[in-house]
N, C-alpha and C. Protein backbone atom coordinates (compact mmCIF):
# COMPACT_ATOMS: atom_id res chain seq x y z
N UNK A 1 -39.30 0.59 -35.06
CA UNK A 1 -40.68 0.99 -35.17
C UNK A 1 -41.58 -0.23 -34.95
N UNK A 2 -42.47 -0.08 -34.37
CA UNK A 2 -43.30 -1.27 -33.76
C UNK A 2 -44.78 -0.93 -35.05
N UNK A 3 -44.97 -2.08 -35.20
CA UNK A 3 -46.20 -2.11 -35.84
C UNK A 3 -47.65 -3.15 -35.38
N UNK A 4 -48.85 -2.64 -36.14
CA UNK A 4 -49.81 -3.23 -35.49
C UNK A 4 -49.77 -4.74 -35.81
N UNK A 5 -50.13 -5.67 -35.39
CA UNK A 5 -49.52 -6.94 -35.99
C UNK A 5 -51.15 -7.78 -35.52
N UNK A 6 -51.81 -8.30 -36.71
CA UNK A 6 -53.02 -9.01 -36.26
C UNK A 6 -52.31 -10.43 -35.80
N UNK A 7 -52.57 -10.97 -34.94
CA UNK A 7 -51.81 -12.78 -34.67
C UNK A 7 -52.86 -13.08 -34.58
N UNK A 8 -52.76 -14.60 -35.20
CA UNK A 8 -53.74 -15.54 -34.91
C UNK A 8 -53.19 -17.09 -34.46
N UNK A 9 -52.17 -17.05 -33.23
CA UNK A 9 -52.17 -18.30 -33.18
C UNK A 9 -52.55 -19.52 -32.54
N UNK A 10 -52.76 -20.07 -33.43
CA UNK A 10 -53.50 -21.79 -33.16
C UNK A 10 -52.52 -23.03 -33.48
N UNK A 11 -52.60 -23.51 -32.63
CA UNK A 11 -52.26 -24.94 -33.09
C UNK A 11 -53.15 -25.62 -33.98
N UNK A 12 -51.73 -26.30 -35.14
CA UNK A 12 -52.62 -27.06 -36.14
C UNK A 12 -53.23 -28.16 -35.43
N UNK A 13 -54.43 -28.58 -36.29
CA UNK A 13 -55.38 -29.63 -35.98
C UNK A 13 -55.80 -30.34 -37.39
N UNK A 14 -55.49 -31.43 -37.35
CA UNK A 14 -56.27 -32.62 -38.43
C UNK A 14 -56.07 -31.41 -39.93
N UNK A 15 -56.70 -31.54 -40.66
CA UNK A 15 -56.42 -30.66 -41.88
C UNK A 15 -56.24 -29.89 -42.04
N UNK A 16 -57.10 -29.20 -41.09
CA UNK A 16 -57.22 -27.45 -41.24
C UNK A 16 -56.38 -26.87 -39.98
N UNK A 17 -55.38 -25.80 -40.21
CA UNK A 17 -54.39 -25.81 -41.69
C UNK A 17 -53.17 -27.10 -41.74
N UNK A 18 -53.10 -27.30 -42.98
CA UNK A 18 -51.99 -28.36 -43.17
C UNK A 18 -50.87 -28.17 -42.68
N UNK A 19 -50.16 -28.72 -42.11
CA UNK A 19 -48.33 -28.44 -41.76
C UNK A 19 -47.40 -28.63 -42.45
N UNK A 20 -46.67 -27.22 -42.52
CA UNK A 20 -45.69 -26.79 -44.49
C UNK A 20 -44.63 -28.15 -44.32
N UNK A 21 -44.45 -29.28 -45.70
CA UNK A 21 -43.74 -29.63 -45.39
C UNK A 21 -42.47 -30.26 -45.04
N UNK A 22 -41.86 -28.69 -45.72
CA UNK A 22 -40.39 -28.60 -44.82
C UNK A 22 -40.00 -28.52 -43.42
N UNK A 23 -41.62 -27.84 -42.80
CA UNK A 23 -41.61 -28.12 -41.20
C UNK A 23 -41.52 -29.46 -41.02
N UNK A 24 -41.95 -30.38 -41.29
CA UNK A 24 -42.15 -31.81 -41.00
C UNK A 24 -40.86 -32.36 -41.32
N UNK A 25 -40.24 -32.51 -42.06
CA UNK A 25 -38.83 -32.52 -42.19
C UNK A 25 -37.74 -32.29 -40.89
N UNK A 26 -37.82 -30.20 -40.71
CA UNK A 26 -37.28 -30.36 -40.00
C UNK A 26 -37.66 -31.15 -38.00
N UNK A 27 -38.76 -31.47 -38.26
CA UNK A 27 -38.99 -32.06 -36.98
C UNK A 27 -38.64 -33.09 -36.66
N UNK A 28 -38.56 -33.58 -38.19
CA UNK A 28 -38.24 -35.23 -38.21
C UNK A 28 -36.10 -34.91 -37.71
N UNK A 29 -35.91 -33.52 -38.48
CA UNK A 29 -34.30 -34.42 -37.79
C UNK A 29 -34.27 -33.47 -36.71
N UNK A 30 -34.95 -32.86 -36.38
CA UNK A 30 -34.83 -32.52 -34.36
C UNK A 30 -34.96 -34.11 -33.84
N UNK A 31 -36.01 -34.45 -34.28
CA UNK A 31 -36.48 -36.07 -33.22
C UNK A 31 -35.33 -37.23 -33.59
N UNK A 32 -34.51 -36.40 -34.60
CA UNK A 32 -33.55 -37.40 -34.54
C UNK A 32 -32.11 -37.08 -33.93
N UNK A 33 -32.04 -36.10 -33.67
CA UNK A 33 -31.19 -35.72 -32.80
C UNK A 33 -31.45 -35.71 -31.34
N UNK A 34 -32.42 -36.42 -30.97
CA UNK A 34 -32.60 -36.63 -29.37
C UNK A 34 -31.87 -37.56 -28.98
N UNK A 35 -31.57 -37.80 -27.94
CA UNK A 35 -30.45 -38.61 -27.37
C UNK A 35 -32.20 -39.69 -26.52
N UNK A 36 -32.98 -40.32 -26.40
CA UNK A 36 -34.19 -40.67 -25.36
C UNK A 36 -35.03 -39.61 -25.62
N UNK A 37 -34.95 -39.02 -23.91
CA UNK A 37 -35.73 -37.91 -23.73
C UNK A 37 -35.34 -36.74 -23.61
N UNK A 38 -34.18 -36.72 -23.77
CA UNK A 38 -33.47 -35.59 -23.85
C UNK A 38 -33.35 -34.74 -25.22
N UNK A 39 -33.41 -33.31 -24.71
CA UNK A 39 -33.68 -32.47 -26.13
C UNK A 39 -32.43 -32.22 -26.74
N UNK A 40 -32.52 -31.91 -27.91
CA UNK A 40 -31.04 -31.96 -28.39
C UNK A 40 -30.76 -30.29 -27.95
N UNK A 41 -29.33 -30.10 -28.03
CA UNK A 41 -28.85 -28.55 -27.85
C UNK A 41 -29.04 -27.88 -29.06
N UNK A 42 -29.07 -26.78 -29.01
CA UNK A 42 -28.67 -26.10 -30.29
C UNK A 42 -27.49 -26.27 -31.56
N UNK A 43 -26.74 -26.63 -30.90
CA UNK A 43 -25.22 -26.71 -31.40
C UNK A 43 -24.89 -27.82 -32.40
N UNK A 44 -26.14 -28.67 -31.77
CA UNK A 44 -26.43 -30.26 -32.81
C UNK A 44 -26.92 -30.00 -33.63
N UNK A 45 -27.33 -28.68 -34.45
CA UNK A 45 -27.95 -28.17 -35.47
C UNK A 45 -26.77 -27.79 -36.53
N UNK A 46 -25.72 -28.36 -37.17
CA UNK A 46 -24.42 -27.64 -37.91
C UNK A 46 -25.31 -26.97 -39.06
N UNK A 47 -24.44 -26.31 -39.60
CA UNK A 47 -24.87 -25.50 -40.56
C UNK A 47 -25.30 -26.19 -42.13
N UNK A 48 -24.82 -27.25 -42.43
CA UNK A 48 -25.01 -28.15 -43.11
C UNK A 48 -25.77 -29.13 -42.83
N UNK A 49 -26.26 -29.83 -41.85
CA UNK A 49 -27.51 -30.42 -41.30
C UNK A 49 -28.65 -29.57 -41.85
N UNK A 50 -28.74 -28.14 -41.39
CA UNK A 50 -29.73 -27.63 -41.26
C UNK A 50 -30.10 -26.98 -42.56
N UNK A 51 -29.13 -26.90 -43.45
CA UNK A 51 -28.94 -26.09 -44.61
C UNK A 51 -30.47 -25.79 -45.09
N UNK A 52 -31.33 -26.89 -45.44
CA UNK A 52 -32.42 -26.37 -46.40
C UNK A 52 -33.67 -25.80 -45.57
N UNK A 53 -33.11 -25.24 -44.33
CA UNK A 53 -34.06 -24.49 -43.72
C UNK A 53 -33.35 -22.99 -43.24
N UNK A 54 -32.01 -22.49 -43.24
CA UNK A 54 -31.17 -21.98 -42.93
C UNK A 54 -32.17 -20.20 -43.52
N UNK A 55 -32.65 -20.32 -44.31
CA UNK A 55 -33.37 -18.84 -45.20
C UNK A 55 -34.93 -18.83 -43.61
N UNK A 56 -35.07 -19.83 -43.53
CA UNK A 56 -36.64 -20.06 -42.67
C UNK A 56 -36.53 -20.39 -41.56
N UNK A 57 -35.35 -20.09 -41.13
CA UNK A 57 -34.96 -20.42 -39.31
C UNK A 57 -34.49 -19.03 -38.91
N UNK A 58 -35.09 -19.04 -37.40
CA UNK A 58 -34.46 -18.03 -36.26
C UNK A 58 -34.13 -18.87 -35.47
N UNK A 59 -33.33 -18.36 -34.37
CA UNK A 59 -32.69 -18.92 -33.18
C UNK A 59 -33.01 -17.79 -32.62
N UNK A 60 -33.72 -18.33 -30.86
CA UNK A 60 -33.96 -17.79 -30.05
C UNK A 60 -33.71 -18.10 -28.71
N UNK A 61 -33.15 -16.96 -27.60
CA UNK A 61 -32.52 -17.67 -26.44
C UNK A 61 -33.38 -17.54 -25.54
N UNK A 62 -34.02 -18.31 -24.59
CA UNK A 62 -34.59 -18.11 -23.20
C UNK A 62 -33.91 -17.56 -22.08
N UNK A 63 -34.10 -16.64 -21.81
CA UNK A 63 -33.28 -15.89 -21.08
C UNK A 63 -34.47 -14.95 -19.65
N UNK A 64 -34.50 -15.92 -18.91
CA UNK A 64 -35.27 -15.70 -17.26
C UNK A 64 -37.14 -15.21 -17.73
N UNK A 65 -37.82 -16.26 -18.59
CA UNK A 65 -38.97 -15.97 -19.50
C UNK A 65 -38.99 -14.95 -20.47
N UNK A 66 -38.27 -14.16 -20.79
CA UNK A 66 -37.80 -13.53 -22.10
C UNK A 66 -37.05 -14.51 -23.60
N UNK A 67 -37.34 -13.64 -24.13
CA UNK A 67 -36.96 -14.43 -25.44
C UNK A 67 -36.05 -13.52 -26.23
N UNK A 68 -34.75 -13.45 -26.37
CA UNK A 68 -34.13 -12.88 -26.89
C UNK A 68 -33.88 -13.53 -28.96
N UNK A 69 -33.96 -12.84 -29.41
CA UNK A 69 -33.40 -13.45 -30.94
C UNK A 69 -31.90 -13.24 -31.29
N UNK A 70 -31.57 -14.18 -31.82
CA UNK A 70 -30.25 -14.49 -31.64
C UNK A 70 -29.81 -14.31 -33.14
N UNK A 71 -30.48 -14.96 -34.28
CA UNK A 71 -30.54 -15.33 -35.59
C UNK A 71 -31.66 -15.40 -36.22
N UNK A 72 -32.01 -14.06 -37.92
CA UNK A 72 -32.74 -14.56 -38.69
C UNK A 72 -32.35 -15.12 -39.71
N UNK A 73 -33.16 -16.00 -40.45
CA UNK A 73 -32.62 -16.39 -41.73
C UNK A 73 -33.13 -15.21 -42.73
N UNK A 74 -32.94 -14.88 -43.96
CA UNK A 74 -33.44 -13.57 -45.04
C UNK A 74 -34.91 -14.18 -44.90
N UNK A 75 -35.93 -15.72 -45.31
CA UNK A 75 -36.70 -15.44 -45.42
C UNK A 75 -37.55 -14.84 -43.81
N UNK A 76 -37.09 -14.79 -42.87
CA UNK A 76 -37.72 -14.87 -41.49
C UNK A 76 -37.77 -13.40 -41.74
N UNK A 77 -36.23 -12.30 -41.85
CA UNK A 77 -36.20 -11.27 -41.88
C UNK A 77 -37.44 -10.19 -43.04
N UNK A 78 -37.33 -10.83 -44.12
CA UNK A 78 -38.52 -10.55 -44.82
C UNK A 78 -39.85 -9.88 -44.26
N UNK A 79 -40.24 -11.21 -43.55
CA UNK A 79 -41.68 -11.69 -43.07
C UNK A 79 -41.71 -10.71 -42.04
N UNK A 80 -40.88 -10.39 -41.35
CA UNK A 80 -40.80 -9.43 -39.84
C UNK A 80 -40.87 -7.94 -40.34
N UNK A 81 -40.33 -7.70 -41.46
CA UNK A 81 -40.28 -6.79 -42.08
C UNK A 81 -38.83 -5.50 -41.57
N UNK A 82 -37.96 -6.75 -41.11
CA UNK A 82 -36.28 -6.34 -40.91
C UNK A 82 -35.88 -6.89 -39.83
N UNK A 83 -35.22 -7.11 -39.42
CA UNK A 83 -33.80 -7.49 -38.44
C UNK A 83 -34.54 -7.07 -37.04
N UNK A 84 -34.70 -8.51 -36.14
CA UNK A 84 -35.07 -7.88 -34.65
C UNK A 84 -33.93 -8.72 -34.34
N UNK A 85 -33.02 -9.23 -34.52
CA UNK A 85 -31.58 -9.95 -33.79
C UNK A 85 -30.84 -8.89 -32.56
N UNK A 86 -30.88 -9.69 -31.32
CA UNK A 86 -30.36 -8.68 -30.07
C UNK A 86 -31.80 -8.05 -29.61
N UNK A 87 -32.40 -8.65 -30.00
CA UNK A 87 -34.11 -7.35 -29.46
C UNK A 87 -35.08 -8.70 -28.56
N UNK A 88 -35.30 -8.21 -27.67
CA UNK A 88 -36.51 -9.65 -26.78
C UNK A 88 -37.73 -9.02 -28.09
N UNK A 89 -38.14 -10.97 -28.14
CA UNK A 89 -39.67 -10.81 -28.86
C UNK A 89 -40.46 -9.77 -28.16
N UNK A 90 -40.70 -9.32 -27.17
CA UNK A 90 -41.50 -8.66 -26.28
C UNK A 90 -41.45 -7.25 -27.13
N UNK A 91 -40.18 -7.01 -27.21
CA UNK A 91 -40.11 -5.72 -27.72
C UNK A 91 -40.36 -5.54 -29.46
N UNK A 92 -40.78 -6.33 -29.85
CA UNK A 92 -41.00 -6.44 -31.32
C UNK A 92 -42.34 -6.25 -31.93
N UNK A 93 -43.22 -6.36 -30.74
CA UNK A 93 -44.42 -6.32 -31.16
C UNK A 93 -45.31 -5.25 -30.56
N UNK A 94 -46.23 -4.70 -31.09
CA UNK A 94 -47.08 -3.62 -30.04
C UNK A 94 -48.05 -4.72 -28.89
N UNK A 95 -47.86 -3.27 -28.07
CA UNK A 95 -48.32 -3.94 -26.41
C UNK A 95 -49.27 -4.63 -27.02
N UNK A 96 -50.65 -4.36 -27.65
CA UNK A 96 -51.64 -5.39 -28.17
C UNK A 96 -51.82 -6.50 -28.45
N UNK A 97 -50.30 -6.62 -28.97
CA UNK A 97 -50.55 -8.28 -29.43
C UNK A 97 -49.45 -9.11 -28.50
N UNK A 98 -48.66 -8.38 -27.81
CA UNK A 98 -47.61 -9.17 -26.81
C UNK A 98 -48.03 -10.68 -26.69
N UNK A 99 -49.20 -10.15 -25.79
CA UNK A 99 -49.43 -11.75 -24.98
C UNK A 99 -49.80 -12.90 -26.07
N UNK A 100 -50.39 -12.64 -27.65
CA UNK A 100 -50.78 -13.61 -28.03
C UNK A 100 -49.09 -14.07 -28.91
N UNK A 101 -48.48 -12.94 -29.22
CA UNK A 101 -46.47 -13.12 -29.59
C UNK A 101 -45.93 -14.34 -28.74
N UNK A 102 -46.38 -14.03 -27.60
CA UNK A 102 -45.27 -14.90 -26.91
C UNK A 102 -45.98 -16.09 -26.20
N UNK A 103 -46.82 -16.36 -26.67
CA UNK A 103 -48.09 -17.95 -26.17
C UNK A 103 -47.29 -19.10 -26.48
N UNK A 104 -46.68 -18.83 -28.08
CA UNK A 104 -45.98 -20.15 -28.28
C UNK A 104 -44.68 -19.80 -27.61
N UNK A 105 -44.17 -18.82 -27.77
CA UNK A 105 -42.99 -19.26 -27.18
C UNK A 105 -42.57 -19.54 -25.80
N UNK A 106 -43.73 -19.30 -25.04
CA UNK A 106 -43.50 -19.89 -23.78
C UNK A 106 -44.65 -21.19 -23.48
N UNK A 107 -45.11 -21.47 -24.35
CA UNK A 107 -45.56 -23.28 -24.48
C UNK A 107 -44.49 -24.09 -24.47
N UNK A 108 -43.68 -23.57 -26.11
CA UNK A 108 -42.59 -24.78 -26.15
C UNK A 108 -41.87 -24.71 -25.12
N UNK A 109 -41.20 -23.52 -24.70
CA UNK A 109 -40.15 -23.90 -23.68
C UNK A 109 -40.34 -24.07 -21.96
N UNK A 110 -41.86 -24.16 -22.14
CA UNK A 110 -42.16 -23.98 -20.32
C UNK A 110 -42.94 -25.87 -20.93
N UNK A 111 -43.19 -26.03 -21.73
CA UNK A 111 -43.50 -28.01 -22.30
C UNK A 111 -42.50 -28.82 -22.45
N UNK A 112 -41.24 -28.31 -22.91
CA UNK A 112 -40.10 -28.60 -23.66
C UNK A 112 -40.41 -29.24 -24.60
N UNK A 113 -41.66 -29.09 -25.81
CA UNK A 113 -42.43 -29.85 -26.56
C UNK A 113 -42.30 -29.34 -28.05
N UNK A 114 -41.89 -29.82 -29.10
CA UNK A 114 -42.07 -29.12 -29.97
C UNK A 114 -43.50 -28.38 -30.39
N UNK A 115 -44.13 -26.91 -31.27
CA UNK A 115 -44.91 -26.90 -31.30
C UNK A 115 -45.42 -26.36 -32.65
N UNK A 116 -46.57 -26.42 -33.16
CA UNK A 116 -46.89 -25.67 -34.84
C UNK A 116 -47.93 -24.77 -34.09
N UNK A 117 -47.94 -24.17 -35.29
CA UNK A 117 -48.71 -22.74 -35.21
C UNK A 117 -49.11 -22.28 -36.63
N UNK A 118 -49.69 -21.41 -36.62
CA UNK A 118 -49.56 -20.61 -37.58
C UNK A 118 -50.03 -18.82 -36.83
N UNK A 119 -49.72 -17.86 -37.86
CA UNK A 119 -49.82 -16.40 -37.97
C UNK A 119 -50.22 -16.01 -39.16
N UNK A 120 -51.08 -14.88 -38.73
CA UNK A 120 -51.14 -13.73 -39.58
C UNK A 120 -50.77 -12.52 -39.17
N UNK A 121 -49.76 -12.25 -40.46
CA UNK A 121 -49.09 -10.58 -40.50
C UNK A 121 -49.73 -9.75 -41.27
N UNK A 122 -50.21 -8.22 -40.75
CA UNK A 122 -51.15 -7.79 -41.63
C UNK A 122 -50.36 -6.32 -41.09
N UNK A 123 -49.43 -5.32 -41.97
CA UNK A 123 -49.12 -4.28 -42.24
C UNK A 123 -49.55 -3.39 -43.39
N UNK A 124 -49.62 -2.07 -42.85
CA UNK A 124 -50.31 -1.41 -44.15
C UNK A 124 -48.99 -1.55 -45.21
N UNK A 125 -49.63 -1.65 -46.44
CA UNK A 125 -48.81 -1.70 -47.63
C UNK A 125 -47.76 -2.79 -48.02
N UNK A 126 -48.68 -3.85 -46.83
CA UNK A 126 -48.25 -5.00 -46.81
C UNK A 126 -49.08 -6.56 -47.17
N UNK A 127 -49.17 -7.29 -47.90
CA UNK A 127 -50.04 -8.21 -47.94
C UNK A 127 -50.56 -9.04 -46.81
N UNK A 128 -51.40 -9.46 -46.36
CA UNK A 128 -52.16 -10.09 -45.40
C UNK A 128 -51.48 -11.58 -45.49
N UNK A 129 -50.10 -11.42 -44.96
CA UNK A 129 -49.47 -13.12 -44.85
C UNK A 129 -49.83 -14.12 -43.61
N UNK A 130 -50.06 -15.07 -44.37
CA UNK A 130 -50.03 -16.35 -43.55
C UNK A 130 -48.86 -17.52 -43.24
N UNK A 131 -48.62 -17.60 -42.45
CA UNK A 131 -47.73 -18.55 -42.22
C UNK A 131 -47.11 -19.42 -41.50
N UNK A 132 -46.69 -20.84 -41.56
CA UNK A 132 -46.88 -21.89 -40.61
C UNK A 132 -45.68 -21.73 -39.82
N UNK A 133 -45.42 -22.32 -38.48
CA UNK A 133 -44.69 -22.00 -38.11
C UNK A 133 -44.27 -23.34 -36.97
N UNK A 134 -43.26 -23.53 -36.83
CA UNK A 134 -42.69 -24.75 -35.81
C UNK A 134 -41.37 -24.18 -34.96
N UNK A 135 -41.97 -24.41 -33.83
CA UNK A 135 -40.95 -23.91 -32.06
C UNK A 135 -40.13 -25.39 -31.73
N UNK A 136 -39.30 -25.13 -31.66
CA UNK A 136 -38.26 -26.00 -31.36
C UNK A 136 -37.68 -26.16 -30.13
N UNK A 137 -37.67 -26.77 -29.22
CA UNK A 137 -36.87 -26.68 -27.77
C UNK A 137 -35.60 -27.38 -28.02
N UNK A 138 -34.69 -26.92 -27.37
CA UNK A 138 -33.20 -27.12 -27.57
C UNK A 138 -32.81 -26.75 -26.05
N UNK A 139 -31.65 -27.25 -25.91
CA UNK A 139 -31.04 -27.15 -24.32
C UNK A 139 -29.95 -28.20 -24.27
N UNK A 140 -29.08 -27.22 -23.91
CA UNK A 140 -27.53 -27.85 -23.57
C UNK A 140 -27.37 -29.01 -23.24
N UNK A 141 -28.13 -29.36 -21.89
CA UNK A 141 -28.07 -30.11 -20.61
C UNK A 141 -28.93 -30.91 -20.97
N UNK A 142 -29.75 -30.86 -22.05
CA UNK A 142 -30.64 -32.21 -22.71
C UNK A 142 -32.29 -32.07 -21.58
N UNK A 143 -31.95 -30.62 -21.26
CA UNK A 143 -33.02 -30.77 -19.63
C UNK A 143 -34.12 -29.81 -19.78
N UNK A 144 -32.98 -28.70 -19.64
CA UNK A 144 -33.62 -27.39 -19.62
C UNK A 144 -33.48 -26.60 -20.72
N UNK A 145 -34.84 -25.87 -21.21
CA UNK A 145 -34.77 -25.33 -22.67
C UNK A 145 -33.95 -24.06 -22.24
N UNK A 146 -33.00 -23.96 -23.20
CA UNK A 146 -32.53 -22.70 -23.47
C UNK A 146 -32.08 -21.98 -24.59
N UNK A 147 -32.99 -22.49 -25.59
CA UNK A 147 -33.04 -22.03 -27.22
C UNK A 147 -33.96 -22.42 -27.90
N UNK A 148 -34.76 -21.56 -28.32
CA UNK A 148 -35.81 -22.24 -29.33
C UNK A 148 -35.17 -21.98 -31.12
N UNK A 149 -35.11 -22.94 -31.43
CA UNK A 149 -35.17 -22.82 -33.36
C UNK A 149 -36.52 -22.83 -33.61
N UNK A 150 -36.80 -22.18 -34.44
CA UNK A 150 -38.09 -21.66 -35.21
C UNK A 150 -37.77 -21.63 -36.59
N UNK A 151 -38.71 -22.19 -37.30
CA UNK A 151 -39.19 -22.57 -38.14
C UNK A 151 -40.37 -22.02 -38.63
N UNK A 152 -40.27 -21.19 -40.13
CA UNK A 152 -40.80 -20.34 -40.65
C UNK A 152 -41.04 -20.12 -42.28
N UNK A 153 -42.51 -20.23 -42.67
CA UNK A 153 -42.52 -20.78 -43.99
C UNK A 153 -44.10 -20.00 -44.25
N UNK A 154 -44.08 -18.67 -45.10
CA UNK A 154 -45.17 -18.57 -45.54
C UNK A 154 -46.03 -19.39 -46.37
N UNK A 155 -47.10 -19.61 -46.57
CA UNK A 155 -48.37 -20.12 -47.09
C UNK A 155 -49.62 -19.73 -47.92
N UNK A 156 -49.29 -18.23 -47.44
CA UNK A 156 -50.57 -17.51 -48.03
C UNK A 156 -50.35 -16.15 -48.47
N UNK A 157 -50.53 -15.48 -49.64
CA UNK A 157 -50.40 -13.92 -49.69
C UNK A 157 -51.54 -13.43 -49.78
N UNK A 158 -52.45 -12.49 -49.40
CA UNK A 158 -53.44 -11.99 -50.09
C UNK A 158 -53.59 -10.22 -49.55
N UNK A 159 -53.62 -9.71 -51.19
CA UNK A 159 -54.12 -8.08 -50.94
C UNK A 159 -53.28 -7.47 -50.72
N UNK A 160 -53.42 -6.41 -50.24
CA UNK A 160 -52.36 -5.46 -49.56
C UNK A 160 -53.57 -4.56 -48.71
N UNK A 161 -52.79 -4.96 -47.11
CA UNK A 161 -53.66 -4.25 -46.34
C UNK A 161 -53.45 -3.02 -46.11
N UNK A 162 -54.59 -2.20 -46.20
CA UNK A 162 -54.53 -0.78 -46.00
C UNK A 162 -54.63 0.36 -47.18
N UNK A 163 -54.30 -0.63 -48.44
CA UNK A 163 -54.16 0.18 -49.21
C UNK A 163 -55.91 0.30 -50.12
N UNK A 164 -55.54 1.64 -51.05
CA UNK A 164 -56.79 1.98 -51.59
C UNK A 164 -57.89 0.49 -52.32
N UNK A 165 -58.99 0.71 -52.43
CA UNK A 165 -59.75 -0.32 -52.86
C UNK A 165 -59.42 -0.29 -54.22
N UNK A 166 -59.28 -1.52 -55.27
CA UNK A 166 -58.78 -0.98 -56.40
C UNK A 166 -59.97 -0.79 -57.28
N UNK A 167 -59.72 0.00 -58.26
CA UNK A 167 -61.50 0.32 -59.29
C UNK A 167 -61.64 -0.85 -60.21
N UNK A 168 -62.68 -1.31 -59.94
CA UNK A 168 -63.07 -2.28 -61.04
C UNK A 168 -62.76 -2.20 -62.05
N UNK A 169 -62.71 -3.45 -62.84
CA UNK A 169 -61.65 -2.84 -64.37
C UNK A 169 -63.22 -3.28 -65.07
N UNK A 170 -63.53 -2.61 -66.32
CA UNK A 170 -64.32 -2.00 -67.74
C UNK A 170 -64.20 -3.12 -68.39
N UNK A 171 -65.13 -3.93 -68.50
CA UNK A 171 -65.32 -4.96 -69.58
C UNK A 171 -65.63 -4.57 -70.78
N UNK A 172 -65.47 -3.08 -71.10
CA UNK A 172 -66.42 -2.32 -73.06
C UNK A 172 -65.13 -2.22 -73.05
């Protein structure tokens, strides 16, 4: 089931918004897994390296400008509001918001640059989440991207959209 999905993404800038930071972390050991200029592969990510992001990571494959998902972590799955693993991002989102879905993900991997972001998810009967987000380029051949890790860390809850206004509460 596809839902309406408000996006708002921007690249962070100077304060506003801050970058979560366990993102900063994990960027710091992507940049340390570069060989120069070469990007690290996916595979240089073990499961124990990556451990304290493992709940807040997806893996995603580039596959001929499509983006296939490969891996959520529970908190990613949460936030999506279930399991798109085996599904192109394309197909995850309503036609409406496609093009602004897939901005970052074809920055990082058409830049080979890491990148931040943030989103807002706004489902009925769902709180109005915010949350930061870091694209990862990865590639075998140290050349060509052919995996993005993503990096995923809410920030903000507020309300529940859609639902009734609530009645003021009686101060007598």
């Amino acid at each position: 089931m596809q839902e309406q999905l408000k996006r708002a993404d921007l690249a962070f800038a100077g304060a506003s918004p801050d970058r979560h930071p366990q993102l900063e972390r994990l960027l710091h050991l992507w940049e340390g897994l570069r060989h120069g200029s070469a990007l690290p592969a996916a595979n240089s990510f073990s499961a124990l390296l990556h451990k304290p992001w493992l709940a807040n990571l997806a893996t995603v494959a580039v596959m001929n400008r499509r983006f296939r998902v490969m891996s959520m972590g529970a908190a990613c799955v949460e936030i999506a509001g279930g399991s798109n693993v085996g599904r192109f991002v394309d197909e995850c989102v309503a036609s409406a918001d496609r093009e602004a879905a897939l901005q970052p993900y074809r920055a990082c991997a058409g830049e080979a640059v890491p990148l931040f972001s943030n989103a807002q998810y706004m489902r009925a009967g769902f709180a109005c989440l915010t949350v930061h987000r870091l694209y990862l380029p990865c590639a075998d051949d140290g050349r060509e991207v052919d995996t993005l890790l993503i990096g995923v860390y809410p920030v903000d809850s507020r309300g529940v959209f859609g639902a009734p206004a609530a009645k003021p509460m009686s101060l007598t």
